[in-house]
Structures are given as structure tokens and as C-alpha cells.
PDB file of N, CA and C in Angstrom:
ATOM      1  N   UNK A   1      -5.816  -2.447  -9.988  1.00  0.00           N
ATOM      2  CA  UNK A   1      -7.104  -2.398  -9.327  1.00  0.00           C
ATOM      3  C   UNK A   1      -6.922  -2.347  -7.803  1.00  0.00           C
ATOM      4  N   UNK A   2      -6.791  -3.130  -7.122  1.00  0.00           N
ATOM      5  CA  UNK A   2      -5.753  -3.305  -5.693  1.00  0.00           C
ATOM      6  C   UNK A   2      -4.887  -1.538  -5.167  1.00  0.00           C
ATOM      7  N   UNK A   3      -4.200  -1.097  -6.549  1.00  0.00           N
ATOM      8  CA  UNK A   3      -4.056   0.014  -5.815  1.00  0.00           C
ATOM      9  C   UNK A   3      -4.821   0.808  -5.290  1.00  0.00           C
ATOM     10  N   UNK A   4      -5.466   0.807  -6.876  1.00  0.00           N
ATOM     11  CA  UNK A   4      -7.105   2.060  -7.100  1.00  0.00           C
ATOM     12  C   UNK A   4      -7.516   1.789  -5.650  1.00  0.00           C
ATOM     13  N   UNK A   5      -7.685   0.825  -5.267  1.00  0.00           N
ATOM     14  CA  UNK A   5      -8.741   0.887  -3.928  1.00  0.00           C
ATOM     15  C   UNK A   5      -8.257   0.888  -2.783  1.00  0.00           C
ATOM     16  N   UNK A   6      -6.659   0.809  -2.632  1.00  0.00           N
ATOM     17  CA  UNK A   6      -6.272   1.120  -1.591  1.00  0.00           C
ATOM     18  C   UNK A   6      -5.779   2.653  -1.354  1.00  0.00           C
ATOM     19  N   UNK A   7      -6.190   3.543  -2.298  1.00  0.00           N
ATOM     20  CA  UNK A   7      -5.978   4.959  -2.512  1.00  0.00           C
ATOM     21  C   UNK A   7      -7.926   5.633  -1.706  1.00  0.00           C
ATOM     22  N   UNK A   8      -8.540   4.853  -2.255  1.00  0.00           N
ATOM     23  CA  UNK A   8      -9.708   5.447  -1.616  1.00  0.00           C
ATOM     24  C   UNK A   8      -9.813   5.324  -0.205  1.00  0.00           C
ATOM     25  N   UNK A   9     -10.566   6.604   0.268  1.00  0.00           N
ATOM     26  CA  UNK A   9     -10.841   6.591   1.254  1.00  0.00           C
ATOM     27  C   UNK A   9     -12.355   5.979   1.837  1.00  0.00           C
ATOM     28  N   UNK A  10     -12.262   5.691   3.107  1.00  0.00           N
ATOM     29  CA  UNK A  10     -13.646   5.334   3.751  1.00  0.00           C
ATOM     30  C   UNK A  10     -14.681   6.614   3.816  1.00  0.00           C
ATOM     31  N   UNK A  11     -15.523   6.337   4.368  1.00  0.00           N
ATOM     32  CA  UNK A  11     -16.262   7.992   4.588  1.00  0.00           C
ATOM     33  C   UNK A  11     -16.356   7.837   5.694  1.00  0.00           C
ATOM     34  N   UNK A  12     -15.720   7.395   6.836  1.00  0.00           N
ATOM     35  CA  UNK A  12     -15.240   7.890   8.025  1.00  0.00           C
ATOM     36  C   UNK A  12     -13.462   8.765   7.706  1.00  0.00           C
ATOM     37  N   UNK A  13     -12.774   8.233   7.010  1.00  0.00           N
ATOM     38  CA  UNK A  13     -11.436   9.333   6.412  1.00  0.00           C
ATOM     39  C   UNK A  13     -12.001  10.018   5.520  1.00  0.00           C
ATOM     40  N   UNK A  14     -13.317  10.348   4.888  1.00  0.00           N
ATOM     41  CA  UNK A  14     -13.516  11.523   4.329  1.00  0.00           C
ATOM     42  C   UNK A  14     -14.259  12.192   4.915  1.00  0.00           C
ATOM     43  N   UNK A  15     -15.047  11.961   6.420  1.00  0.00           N
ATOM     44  CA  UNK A  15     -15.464  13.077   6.971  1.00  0.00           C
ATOM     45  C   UNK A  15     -14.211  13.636   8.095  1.00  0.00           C
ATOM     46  N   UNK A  16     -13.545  13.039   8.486  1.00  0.00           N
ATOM     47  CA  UNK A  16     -12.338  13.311   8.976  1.00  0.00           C
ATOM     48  C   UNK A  16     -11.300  14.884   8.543  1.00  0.00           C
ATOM     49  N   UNK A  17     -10.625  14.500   6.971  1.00  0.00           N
ATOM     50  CA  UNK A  17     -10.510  15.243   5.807  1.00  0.00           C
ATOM     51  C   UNK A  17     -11.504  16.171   5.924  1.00  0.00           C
ATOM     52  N   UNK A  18     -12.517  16.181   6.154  1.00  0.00           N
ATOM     53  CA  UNK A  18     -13.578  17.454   5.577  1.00  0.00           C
ATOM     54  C   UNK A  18     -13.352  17.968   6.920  1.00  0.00           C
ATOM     55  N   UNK A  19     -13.138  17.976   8.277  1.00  0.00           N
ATOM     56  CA  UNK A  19     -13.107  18.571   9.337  1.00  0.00           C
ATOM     57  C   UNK A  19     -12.037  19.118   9.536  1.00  0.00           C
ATOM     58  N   UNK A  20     -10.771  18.764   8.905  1.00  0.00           N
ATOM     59  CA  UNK A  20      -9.571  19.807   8.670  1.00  0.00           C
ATOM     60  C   UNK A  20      -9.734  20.225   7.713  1.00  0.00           C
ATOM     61  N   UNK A  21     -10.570  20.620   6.993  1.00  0.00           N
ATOM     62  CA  UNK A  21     -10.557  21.132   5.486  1.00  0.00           C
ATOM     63  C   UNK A  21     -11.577  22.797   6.440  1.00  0.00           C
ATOM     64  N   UNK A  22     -12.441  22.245   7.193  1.00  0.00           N
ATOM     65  CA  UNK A  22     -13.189  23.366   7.773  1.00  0.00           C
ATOM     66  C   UNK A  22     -12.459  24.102   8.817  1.00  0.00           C
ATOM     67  N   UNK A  23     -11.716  23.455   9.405  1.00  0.00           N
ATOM     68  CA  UNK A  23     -10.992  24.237  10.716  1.00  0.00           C
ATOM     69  C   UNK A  23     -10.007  25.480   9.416  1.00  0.00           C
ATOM     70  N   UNK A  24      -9.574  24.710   8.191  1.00  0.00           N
ATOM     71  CA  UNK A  24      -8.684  25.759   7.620  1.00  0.00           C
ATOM     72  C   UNK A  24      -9.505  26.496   7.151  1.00  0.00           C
ATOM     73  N   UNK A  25     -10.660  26.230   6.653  1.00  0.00           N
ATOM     74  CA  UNK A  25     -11.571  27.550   6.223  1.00  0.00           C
ATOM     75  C   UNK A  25     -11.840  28.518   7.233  1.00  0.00           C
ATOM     76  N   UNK A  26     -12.536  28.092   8.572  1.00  0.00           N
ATOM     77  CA  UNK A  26     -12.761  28.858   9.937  1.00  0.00           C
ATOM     78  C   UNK A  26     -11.665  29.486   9.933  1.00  0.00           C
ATOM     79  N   UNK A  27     -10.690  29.646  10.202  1.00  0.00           N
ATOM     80  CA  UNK A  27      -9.345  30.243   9.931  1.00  0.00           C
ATOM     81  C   UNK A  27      -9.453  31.297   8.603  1.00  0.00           C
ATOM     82  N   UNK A  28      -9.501  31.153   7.777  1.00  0.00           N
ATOM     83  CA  UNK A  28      -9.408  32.008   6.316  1.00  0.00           C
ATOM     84  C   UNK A  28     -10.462  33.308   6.854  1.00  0.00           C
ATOM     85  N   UNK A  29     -11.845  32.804   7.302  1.00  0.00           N
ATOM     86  CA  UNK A  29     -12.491  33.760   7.215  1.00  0.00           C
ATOM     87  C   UNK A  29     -12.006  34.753   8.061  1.00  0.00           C
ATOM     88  N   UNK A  30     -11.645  33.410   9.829  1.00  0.00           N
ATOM     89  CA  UNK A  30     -11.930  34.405  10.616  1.00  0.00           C
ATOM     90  C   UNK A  30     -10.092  35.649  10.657  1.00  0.00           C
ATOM     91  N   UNK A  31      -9.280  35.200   9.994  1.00  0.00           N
ATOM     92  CA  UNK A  31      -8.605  36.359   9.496  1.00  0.00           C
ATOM     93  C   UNK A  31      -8.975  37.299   8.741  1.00  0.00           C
ATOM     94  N   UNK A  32      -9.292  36.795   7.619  1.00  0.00           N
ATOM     95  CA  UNK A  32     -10.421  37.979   6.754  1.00  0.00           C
ATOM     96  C   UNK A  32     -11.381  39.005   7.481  1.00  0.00           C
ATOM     97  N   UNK A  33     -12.041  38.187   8.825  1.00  0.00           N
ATOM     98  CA  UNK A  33     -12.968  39.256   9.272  1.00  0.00           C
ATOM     99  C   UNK A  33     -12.243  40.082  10.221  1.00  0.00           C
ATOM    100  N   UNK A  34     -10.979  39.508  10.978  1.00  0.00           N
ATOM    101  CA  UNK A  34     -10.741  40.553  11.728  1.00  0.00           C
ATOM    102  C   UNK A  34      -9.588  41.667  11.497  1.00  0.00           C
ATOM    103  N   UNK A  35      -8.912  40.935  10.047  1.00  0.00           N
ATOM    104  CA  UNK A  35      -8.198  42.285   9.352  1.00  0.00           C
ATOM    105  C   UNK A  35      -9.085  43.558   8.691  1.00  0.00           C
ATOM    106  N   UNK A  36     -10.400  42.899   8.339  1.00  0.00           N
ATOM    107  CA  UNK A  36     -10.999  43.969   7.971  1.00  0.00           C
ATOM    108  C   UNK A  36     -11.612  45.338   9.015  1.00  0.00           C
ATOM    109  N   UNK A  37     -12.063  44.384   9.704  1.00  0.00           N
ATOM    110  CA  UNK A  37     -12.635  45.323  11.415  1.00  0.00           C
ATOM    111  C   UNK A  37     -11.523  45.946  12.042  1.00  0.00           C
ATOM    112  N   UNK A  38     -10.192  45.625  11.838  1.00  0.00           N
ATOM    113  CA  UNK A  38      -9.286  46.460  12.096  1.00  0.00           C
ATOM    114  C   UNK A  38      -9.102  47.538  11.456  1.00  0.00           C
ATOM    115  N   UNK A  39      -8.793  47.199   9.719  1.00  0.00           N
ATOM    116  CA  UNK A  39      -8.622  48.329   8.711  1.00  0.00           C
ATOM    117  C   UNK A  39     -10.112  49.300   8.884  1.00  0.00           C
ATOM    118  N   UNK A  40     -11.234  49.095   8.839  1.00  0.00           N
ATOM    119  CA  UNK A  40     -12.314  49.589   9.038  1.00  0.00           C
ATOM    120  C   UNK A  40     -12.561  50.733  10.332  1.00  0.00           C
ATOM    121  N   UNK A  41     -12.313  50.133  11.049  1.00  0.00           N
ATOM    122  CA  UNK A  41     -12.603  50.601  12.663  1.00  0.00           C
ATOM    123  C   UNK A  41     -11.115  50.753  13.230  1.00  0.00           C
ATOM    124  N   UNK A  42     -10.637  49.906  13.369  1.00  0.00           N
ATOM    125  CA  UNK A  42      -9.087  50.366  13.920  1.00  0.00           C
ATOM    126  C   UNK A  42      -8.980  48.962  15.187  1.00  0.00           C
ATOM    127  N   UNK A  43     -10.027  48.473  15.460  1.00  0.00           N
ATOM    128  CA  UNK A  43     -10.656  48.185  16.737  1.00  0.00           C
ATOM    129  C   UNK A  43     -10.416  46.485  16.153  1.00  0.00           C
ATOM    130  N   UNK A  44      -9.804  45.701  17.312  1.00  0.00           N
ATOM    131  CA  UNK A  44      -9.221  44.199  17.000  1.00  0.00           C
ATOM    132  C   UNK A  44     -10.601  44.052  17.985  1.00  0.00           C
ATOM    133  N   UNK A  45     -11.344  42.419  17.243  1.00  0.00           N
ATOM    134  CA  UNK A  45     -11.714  41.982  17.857  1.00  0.00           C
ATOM    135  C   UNK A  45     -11.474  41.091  19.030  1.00  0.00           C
ATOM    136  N   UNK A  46     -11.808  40.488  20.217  1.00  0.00           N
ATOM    137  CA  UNK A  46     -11.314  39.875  21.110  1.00  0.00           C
ATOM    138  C   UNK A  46     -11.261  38.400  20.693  1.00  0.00           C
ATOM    139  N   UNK A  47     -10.304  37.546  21.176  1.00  0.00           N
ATOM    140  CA  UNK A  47     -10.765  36.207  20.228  1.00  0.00           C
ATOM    141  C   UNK A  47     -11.523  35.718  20.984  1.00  0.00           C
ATOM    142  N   UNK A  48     -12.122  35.789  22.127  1.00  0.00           N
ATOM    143  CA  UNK A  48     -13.448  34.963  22.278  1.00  0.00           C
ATOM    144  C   UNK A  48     -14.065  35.334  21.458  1.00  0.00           C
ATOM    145  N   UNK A  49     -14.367  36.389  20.893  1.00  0.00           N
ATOM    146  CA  UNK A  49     -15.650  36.696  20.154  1.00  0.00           C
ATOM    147  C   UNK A  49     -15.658  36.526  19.126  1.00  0.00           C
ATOM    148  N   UNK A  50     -14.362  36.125  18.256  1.00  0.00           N
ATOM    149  CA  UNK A  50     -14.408  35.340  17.155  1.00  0.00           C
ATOM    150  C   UNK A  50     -15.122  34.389  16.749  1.00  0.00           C
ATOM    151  N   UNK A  51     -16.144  34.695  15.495  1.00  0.00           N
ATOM    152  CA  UNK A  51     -16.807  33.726  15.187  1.00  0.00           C
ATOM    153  C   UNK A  51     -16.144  32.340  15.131  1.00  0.00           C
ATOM    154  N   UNK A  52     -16.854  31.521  15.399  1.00  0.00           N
ATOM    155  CA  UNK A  52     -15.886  29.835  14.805  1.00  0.00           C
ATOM    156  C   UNK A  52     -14.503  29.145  15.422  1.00  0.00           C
ATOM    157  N   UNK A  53     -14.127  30.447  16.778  1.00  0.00           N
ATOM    158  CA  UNK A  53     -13.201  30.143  17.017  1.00  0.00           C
ATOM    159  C   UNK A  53     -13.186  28.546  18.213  1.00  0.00           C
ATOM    160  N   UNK A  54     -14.834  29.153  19.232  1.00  0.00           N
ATOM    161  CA  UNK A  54     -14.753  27.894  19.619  1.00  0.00           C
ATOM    162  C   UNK A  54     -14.448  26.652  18.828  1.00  0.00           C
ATOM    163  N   UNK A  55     -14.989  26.123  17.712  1.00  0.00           N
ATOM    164  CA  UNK A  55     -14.950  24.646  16.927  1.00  0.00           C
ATOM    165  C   UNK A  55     -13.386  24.639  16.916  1.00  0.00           C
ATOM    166  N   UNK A  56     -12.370  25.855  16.699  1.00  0.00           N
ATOM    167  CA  UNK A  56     -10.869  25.408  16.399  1.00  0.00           C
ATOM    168  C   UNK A  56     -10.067  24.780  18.093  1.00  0.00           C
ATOM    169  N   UNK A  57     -10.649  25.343  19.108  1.00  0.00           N
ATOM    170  CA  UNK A  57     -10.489  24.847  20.030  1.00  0.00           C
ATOM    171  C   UNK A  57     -10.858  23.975  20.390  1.00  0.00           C
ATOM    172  N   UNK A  58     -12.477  23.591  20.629  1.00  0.00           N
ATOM    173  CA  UNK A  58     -12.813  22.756  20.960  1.00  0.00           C
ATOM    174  C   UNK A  58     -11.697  21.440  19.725  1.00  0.00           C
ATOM    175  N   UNK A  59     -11.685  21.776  19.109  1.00  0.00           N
ATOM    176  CA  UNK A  59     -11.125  20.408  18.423  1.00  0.00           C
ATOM    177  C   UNK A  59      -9.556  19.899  18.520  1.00  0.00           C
ATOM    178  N   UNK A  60      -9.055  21.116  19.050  1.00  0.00           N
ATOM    179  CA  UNK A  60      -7.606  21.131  19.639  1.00  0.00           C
ATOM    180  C   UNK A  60      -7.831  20.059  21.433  1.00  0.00           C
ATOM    181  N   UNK A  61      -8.546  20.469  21.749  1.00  0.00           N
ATOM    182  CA  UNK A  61      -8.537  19.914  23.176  1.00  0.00           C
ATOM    183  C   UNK A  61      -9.456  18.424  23.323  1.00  0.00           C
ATOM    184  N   UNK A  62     -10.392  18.512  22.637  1.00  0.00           N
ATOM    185  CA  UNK A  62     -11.550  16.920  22.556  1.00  0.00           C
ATOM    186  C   UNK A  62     -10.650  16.063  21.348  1.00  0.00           C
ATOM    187  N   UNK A  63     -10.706  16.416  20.510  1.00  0.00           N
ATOM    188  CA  UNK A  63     -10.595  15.670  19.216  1.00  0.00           C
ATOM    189  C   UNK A  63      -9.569  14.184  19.400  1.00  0.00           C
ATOM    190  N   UNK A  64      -9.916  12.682  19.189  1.00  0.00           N
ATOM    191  CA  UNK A  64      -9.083  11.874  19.575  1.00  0.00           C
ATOM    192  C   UNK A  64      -8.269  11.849  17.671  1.00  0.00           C
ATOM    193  N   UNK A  65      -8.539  12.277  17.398  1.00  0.00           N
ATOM    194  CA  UNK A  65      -7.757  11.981  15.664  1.00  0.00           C
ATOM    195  C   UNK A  65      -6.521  13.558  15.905  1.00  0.00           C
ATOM    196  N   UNK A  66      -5.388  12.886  15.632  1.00  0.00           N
ATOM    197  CA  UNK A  66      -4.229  13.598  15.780  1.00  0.00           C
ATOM    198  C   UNK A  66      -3.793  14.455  14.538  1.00  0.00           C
ATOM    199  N   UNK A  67      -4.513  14.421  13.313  1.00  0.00           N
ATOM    200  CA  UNK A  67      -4.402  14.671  12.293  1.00  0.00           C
ATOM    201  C   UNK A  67      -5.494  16.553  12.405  1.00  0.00           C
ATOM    202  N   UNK A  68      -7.031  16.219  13.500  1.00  0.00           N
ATOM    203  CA  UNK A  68      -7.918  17.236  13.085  1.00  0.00           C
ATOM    204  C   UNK A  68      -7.165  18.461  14.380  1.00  0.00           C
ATOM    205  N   UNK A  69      -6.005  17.847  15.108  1.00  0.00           N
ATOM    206  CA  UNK A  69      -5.576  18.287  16.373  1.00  0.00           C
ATOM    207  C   UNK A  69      -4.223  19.300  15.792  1.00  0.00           C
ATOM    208  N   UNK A  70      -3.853  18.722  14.755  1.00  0.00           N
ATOM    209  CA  UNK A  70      -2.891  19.205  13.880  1.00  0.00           C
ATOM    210  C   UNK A  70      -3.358  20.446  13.298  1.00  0.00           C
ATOM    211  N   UNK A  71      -4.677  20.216  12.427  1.00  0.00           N
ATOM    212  CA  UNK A  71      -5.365  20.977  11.525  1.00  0.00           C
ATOM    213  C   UNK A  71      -5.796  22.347  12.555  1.00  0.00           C
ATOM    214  N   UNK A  72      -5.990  21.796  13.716  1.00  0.00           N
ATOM    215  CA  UNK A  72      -6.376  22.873  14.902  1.00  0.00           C
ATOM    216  C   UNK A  72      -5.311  23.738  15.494  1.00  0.00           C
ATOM    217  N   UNK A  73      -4.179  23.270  15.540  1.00  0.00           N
ATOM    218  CA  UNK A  73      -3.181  24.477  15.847  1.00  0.00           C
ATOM    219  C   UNK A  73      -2.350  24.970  14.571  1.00  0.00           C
ATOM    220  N   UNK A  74      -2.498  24.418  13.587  1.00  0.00           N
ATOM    221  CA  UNK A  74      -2.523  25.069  12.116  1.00  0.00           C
ATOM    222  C   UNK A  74      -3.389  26.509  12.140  1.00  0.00           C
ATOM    223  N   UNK A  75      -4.366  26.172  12.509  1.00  0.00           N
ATOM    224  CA  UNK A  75      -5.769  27.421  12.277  1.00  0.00           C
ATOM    225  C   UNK A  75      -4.853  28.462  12.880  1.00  0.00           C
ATOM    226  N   UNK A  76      -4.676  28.052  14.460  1.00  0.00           N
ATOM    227  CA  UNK A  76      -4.427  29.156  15.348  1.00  0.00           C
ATOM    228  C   UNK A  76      -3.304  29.762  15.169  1.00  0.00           C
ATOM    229  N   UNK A  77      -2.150  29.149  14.282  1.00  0.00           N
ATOM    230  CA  UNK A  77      -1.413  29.863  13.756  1.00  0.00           C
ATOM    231  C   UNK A  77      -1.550  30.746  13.208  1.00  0.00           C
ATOM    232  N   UNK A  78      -2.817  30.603  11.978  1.00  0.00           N
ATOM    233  CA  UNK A  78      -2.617  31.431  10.575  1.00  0.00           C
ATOM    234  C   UNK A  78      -3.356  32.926  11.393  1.00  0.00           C
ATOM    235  N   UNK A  79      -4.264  32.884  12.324  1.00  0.00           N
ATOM    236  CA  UNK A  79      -5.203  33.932  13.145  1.00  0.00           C
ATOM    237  C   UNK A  79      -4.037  34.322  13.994  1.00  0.00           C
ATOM    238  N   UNK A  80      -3.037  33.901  14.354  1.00  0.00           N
ATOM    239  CA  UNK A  80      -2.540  34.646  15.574  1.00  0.00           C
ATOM    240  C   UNK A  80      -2.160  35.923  15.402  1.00  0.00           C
ATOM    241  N   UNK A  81      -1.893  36.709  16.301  1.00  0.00           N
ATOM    242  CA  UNK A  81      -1.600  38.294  16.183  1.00  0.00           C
ATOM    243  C   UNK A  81      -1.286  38.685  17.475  1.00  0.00           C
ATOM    244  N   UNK A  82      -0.477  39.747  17.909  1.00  0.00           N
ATOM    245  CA  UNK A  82      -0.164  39.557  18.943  1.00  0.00           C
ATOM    246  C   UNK A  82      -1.310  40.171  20.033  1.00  0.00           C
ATOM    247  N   UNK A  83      -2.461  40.924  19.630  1.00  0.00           N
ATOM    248  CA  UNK A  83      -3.271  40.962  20.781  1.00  0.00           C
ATOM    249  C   UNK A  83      -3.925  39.138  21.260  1.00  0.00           C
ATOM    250  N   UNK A  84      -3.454  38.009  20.271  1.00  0.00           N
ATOM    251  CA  UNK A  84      -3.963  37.079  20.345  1.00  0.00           C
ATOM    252  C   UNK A  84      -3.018  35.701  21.367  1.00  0.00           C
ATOM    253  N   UNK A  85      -2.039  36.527  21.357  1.00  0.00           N
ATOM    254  CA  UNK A  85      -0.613  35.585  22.027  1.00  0.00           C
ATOM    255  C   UNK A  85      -0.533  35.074  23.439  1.00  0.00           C
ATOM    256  N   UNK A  86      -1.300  35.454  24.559  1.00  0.00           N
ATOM    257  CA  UNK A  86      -1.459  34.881  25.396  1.00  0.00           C
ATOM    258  C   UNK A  86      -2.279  33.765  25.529  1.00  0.00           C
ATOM    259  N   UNK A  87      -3.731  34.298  24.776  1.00  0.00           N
ATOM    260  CA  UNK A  87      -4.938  32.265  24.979  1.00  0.00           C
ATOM    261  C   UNK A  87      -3.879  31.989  23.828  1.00  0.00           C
ATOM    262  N   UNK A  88      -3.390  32.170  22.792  1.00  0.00           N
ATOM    263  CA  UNK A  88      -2.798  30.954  21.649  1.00  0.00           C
ATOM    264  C   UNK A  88      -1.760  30.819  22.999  1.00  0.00           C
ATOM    265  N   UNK A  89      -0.680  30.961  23.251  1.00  0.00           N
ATOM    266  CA  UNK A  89       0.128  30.075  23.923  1.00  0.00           C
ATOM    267  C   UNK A  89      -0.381  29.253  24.773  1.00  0.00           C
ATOM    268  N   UNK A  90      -1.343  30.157  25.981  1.00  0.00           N
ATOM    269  CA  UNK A  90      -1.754  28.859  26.720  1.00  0.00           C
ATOM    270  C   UNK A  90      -2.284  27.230  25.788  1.00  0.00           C
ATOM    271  N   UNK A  91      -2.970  27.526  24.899  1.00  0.00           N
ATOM    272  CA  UNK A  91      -3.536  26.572  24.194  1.00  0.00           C
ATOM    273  C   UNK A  91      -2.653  25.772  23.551  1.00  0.00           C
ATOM    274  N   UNK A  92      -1.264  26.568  23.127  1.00  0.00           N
ATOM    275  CA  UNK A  92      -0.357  25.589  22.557  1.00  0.00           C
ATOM    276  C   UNK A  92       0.727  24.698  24.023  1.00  0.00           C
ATOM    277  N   UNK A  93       0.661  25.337  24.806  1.00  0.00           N
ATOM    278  CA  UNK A  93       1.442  25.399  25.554  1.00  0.00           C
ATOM    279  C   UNK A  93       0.783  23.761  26.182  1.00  0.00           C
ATOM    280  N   UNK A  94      -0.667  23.923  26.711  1.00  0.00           N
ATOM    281  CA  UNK A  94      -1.277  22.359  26.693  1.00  0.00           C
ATOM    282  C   UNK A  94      -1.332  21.615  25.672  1.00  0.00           C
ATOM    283  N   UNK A  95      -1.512  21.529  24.175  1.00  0.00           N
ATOM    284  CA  UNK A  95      -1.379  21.062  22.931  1.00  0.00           C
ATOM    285  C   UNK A  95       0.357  20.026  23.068  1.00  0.00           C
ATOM    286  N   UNK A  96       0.999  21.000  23.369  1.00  0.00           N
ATOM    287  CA  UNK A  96       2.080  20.690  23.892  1.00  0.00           C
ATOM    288  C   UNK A  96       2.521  19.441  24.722  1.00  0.00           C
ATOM    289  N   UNK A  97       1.696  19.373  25.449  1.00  0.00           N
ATOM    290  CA  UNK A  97       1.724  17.918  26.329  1.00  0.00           C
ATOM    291  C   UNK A  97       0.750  16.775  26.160  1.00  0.00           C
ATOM    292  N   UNK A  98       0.455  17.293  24.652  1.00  0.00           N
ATOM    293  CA  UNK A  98      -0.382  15.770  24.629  1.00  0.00           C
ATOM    294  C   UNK A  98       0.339  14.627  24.239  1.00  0.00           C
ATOM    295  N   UNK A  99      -0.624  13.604  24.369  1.00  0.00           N
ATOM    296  CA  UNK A  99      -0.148  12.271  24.531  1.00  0.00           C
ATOM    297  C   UNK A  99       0.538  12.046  23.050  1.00  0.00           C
ATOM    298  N   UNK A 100       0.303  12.564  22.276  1.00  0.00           N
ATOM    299  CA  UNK A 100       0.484  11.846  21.021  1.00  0.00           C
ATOM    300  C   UNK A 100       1.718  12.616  19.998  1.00  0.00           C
ATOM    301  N   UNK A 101       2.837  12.155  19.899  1.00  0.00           N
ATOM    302  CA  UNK A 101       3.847  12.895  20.091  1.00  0.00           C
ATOM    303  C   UNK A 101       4.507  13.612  18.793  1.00  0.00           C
ATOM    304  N   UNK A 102       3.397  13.650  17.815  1.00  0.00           N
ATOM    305  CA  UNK A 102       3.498  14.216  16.526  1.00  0.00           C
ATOM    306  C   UNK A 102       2.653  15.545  17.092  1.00  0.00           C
ATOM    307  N   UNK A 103       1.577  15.112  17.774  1.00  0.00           N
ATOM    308  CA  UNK A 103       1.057  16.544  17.860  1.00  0.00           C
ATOM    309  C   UNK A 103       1.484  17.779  19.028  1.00  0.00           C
ATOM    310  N   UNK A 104       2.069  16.757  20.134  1.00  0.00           N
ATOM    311  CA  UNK A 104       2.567  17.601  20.771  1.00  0.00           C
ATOM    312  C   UNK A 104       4.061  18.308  20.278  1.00  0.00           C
ATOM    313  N   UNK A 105       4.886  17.802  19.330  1.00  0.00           N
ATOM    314  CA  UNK A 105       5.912  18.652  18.444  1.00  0.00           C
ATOM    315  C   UNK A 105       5.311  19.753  17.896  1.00  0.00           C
ATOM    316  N   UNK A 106       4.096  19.406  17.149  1.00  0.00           N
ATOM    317  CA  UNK A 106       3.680  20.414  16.469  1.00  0.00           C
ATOM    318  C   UNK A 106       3.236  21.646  17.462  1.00  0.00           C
ATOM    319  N   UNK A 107       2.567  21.116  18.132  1.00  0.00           N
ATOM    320  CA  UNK A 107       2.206  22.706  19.143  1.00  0.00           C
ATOM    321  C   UNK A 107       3.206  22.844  19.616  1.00  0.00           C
ATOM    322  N   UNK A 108       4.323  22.598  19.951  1.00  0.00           N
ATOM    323  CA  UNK A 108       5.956  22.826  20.423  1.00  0.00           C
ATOM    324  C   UNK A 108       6.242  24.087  19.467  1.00  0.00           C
ATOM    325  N   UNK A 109       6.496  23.374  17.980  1.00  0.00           N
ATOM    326  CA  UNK A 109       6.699  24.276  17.721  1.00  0.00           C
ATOM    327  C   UNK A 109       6.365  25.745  16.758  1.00  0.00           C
ATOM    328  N   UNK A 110       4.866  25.334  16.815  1.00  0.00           N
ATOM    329  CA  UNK A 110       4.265  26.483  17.095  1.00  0.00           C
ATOM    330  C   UNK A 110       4.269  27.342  17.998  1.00  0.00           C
ATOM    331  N   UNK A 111       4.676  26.923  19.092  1.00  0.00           N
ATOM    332  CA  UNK A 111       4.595  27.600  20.442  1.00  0.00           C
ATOM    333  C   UNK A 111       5.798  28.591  20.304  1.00  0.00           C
ATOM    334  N   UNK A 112       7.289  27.760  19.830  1.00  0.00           N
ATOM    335  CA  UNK A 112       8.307  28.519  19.706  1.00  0.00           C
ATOM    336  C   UNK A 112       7.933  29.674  18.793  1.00  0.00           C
ATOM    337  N   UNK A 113       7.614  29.499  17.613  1.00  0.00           N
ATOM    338  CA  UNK A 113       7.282  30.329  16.140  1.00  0.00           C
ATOM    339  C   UNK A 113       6.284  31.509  16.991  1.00  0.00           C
ATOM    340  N   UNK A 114       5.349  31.583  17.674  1.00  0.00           N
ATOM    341  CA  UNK A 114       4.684  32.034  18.132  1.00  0.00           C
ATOM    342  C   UNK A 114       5.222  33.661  18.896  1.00  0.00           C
ATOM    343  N   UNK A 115       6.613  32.706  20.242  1.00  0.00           N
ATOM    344  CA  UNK A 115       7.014  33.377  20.970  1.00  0.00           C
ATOM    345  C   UNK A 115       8.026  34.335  19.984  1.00  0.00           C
ATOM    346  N   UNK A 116       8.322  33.836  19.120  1.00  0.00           N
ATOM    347  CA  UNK A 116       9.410  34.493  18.196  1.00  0.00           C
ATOM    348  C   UNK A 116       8.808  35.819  17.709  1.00  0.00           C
ATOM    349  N   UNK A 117       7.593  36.058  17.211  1.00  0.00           N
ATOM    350  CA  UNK A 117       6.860  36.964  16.797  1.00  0.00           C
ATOM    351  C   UNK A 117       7.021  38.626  17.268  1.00  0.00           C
TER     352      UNK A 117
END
């Protein structure tokens, strides 16, 4: 019993969970929409104008939970492309120096994986 309930979450860790669960969806689509507008048109969209892309940023740069900061340069991975490689680096490149030193590895080395491309 004791375990059972130390396995559940609060619904502050399940709205948490649901906000990296959306940054990876925002991601799914917004690859989906801009491989298609490519195959379609030929024509890459700009990533400002990516739908949804503000929320993956904004949550990379505000967010105090290191976990939805994670989930946020996850996204920008799976979208990157190389008309997209200059704002993703800058963004990883500050991601990079944050305080919290799981997440700044991770945008590290994303940043590397990135430049490798």
C-alpha cells in the first residue's frame, strides 16, 4: 500500500508531465507541418512563424522545473533543420549556461549534435 502511493503522482507532477507531454506534441505537429509545406510548395517555413513554437521557447527560457526545460530542447531538436540552426543554437547555446546542471549538459549536448549536422 505505502508503495502504491508513493508511485502516484500529485496533480501539481501531473500537470507538470502533461506540459512535457505537449511541448513533444508541439514538436510532432510542428514537423509534420513544415515537412509537408516543403514537399507541397518547396518553400520552408521561417521558425518564427511556426505555429507553437513560441510555448517551446518560452518554456526553455522561463520555466523554473528542469525536467519541462529538458522537454523544451528535446522539441527543438526533433524540428531542427538546417534553415533552423542558427535561433536553435543561439537558444541552446544560452540553455547551455543555465544554472541547473542537468539541463545545461543537455543543451550542451544538443548543441554539439546540432553543430554536427
Amino acid at each position: 500500500e505505502d508503495l502504491q502511493l508513493s508511485m502516484e503522482l500529485t496533480t501539481m507532477e501531473q500537470a507538470e508531465r502533461n506540459k512535457e507531454y505537449a511541448l513533444y506534441t508541439i514538436a510532432s505537429l510542428i514537423k509534420i507541418y513544415v515537412d509537408d509545406v516543403k514537399e507541397l510548395s518547396g518553400n520552408i517555413i521561417p521558425i518564427t512563424d511556426l505555429p507553437g513554437i513560441s510555448s517551446i521557447v518560452d518554456s526553455l527560457k522561463t520555466s523554473s522545473n528542469s525536467s519541462i526545460k529538458i522537454a523544451a530542447i528535446d522539441a527543438l531538436r526533433f524540428i531542427a533543420r538546417p534553415e533552423y540552426n542558427e535561433e536553435i543554437e543561439s537558444l541552446f547555446t544560452i540553455a547551455s549556461k543555465d544554472s541547473n546542471p542537468i539541463v545545461a549538459r543537455n543543451a550542451s549536448l544538443a548543441l554539439e549534435s546540432l553543430k554536427q549536422q
